[in-house]
Protein backbone atom coordinates (compact mmCIF):
# COMPACT_ATOMS: atom_id res chain seq x y z
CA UNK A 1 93.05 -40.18 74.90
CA UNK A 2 90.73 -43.14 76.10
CA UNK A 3 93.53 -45.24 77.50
CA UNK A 4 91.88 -48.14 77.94
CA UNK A 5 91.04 -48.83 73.97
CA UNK A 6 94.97 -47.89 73.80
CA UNK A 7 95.82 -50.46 76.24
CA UNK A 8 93.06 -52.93 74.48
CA UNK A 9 94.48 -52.64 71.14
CA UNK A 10 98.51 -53.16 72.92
CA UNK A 11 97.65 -56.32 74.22
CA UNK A 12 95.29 -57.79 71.43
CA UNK A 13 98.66 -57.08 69.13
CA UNK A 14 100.71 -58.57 71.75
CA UNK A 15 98.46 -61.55 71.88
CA UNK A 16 98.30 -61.91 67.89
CA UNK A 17 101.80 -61.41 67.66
CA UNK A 18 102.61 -64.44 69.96
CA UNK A 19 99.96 -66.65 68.74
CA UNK A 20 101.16 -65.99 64.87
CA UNK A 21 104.77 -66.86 65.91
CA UNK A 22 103.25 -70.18 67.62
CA UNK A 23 101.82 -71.21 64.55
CA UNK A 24 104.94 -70.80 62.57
CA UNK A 25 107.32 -72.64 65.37
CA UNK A 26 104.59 -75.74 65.25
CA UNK A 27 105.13 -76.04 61.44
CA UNK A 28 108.82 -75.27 60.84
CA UNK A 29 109.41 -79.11 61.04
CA UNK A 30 106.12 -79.87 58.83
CA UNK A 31 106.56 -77.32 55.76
CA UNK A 32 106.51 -78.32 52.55
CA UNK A 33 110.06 -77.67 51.97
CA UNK A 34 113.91 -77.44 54.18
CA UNK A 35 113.76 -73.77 52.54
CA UNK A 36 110.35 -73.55 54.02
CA UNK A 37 110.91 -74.32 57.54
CA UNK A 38 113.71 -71.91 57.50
CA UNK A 39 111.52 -68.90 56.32
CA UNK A 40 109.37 -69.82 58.90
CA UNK A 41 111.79 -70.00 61.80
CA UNK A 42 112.95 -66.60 60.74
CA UNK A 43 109.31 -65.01 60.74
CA UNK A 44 108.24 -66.81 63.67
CA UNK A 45 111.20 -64.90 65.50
CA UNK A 46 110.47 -61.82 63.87
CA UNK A 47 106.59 -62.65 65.50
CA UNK A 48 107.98 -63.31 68.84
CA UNK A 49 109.96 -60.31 69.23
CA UNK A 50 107.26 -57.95 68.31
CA UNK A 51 105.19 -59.69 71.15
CA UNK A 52 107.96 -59.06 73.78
CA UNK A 53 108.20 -55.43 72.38
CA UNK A 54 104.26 -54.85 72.36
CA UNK A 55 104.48 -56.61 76.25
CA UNK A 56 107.12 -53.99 77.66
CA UNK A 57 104.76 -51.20 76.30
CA UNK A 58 101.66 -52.67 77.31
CA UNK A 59 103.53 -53.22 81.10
CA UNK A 60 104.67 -49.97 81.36
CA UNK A 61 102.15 -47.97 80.52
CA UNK A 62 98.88 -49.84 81.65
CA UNK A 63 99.54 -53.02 83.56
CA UNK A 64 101.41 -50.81 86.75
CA UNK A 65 104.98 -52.96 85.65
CA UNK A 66 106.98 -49.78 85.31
CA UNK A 67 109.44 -50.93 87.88
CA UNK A 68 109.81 -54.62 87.85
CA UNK A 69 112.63 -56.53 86.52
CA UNK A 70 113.94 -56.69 83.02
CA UNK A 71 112.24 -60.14 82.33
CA UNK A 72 108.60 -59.18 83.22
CA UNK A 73 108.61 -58.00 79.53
CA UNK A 74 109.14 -61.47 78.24
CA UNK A 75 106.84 -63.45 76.09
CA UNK A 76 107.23 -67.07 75.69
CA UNK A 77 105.11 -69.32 73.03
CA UNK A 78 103.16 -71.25 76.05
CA UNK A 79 102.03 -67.72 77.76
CA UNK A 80 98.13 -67.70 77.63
CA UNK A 81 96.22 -65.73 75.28
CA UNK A 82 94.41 -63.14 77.38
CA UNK A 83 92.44 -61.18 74.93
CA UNK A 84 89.11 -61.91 73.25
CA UNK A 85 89.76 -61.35 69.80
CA UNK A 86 92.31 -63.82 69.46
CA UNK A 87 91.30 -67.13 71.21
CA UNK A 88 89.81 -68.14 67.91
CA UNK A 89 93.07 -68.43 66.38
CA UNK A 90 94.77 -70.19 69.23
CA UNK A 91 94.12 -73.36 67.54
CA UNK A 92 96.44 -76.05 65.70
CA UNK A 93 96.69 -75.52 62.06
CA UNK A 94 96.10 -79.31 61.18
CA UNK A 95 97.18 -78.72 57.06
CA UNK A 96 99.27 -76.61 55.19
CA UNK A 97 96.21 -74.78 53.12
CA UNK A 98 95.46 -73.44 56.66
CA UNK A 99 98.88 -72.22 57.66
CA UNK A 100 98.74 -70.48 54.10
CA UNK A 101 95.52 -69.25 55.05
CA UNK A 102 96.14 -67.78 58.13
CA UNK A 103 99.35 -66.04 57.11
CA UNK A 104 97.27 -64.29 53.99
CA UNK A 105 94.36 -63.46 56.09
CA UNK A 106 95.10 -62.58 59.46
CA UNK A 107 98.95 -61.90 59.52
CA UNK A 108 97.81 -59.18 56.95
CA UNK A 109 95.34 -57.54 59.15
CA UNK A 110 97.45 -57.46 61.92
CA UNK A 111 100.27 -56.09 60.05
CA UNK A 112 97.31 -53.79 58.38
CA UNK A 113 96.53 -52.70 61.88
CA UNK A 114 100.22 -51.53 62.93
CA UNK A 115 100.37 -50.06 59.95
CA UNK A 116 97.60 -47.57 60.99
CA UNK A 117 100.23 -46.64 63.78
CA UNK A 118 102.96 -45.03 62.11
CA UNK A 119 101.73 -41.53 62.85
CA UNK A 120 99.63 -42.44 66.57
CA UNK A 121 99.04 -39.88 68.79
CA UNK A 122 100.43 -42.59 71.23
CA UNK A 123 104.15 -42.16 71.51
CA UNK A 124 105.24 -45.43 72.18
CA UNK A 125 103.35 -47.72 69.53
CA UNK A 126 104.17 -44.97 66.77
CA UNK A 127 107.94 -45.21 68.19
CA UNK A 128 107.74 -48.99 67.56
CA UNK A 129 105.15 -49.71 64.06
CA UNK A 130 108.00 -48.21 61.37
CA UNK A 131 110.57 -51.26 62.03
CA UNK A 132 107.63 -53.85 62.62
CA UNK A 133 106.37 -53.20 59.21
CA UNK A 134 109.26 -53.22 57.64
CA UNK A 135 109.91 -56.46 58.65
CA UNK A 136 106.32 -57.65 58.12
CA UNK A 137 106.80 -56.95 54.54
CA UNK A 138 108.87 -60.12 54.09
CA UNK A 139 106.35 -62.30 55.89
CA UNK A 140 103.34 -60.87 53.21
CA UNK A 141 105.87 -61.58 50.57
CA UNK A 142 106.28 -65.41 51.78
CA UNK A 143 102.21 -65.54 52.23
CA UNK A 144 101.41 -64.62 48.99
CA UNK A 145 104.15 -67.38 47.06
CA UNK A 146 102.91 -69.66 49.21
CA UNK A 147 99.36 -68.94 48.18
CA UNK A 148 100.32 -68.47 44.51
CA UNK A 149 102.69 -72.06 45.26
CA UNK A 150 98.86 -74.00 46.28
CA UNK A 151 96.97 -72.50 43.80
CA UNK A 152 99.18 -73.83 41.14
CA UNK A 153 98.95 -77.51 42.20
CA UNK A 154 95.65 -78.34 40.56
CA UNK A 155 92.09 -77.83 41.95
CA UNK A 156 91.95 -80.34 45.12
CA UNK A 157 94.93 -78.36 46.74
CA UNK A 158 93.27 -75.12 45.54
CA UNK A 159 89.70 -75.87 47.16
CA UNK A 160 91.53 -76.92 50.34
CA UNK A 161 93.03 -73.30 50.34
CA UNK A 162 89.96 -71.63 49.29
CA UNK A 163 87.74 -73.57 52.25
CA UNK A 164 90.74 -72.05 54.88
CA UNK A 165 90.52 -69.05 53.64
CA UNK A 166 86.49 -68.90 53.51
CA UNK A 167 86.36 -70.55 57.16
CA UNK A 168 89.11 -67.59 58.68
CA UNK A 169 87.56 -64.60 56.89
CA UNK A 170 84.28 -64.45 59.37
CA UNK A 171 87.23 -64.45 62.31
CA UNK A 172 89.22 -62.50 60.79
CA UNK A 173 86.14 -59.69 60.53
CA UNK A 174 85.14 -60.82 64.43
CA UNK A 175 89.49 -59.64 64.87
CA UNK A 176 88.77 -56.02 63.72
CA UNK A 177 85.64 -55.85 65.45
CA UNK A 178 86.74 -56.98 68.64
CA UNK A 179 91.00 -56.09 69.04
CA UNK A 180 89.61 -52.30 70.04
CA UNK A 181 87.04 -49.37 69.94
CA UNK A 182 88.96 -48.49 66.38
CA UNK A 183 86.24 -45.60 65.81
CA UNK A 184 87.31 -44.25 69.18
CA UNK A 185 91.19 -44.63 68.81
CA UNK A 186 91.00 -42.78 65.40
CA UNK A 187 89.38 -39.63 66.81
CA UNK A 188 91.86 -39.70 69.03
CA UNK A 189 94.43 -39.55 66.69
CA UNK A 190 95.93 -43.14 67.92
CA UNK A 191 95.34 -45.11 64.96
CA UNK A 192 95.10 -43.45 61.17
CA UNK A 193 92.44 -41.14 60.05
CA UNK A 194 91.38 -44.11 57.75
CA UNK A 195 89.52 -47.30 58.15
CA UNK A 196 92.01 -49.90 58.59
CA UNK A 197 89.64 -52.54 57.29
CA UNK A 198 89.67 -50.49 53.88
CA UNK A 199 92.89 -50.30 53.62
CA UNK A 200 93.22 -54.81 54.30
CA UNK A 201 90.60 -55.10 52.38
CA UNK A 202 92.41 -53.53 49.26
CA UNK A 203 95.27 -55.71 50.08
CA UNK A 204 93.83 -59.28 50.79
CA UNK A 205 91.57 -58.55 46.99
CA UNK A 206 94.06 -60.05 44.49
CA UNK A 207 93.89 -63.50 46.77
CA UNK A 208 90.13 -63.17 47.54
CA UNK A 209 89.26 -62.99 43.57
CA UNK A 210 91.92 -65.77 42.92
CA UNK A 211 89.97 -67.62 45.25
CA UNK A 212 86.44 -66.76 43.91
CA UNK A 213 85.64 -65.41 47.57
CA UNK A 214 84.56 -61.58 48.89
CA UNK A 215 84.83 -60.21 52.24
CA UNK A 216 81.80 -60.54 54.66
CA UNK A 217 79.24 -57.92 53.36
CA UNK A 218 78.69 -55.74 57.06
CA UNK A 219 77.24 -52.22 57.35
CA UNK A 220 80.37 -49.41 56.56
CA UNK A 221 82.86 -51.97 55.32
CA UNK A 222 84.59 -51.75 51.62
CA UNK A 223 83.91 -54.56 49.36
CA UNK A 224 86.96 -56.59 49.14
């Protein structure tokens, strides 16, 4: 097993895990809604601790942090993003069409890419992906109302949700690129024997044709 695309992909979820839960704490006062700011408070925890969870693995088993305290494990909103793939999104959200955005687009594929877990060769992220996708069903739930919510409003709020989304997909396609050698991890049995882009890609569709948009065309990859 090529540990270091194992140890790659840990700490890119890590790292999208915190920044996703960032996002959601700097809008739980800005929502559109009380009801809103609560859902988001709830996911943003839900974010947070799958961070701290994806930390302790990524410590123990590749950083050499086996034996320090109990705390070395813990994530905190300001802790720097460290992995390539995911500076991008460690940005302000400046509107609400781009919070939507970013919780259709790339919450998704992260969730898409845990998902490919469930059954990894690697003992300690397949111990760990069951529960975090059962909770991230909740948060696709939420995306998608709120998507459905801004698409309802009339066509100024929808084009402001439909330029988000168009602006995040190329980043989003950059994410799976980049968070690990995916070809690599699937022959070793870490992540599914299935492209996990085909699998998003099926799932992001419904919002892409609401949105009259398509996935970036790129050698191998489904059309969304």
């Amino acid at each position: 097993m090529a540990s270091e695309a194992v140890s790659r992909l840990t700490l890119g979820l890590r790292d999208s895990k915190q920044v996703l839960s960032r996002v959601m704490v700097s809008w739980m006062v800005r929502a559109p809604s009380l009801e809103t700011d609560i859902v988001l408070a709830a996911l943003a925890q839900e974010e947070l601790g799958h961070a701290q969870v994806l930390a302790g693995i990524y410590n123990r088993n590749f950083a050499g942090n086996g034996d320090k305290e109990e705390n070395a494990d813990r994530v905190t909103l300001k802790d720097p993003v460290t992995h390539p793939a995911v500076r991008p999104f460690d940005r302000p959200q400046e509107t609400w069409p781009e919070v939507v955005a970013l919780l259709c687009l790339w919450d998704s594929a992260v969730t898409t890419m845990v998902d490919s877990l469930r059954s990894s060769a690697f003992g300690p992220l397949r111990h760990v992906a069951e529960k975090m996708c059962q909770e991230e069903a909740n948060h696709w739930v939420f995306a998608r109302a709120a998507a459905a919510d801004l698409l309802a409003r009339g066509p100024q709020v929808s084009e402001s949700l439909r330029a988000a989304c168009k602006r995040l997909l190329p980043e989003v396609d950059q994410w799976f690129r980049e968070i690990a050698d995916i070809d690599g991890l699937r022959r070793d049995g870490v992540v599914a024997d299935g492209l996990p882009l085909a699998s998003y890609a099926s799932k992001i569709g419904p919002i892409l044709e609401d949105l009259k948009l398509a996935w970036p065309a790129r050698p191998g990859a489904p059309a969304a």
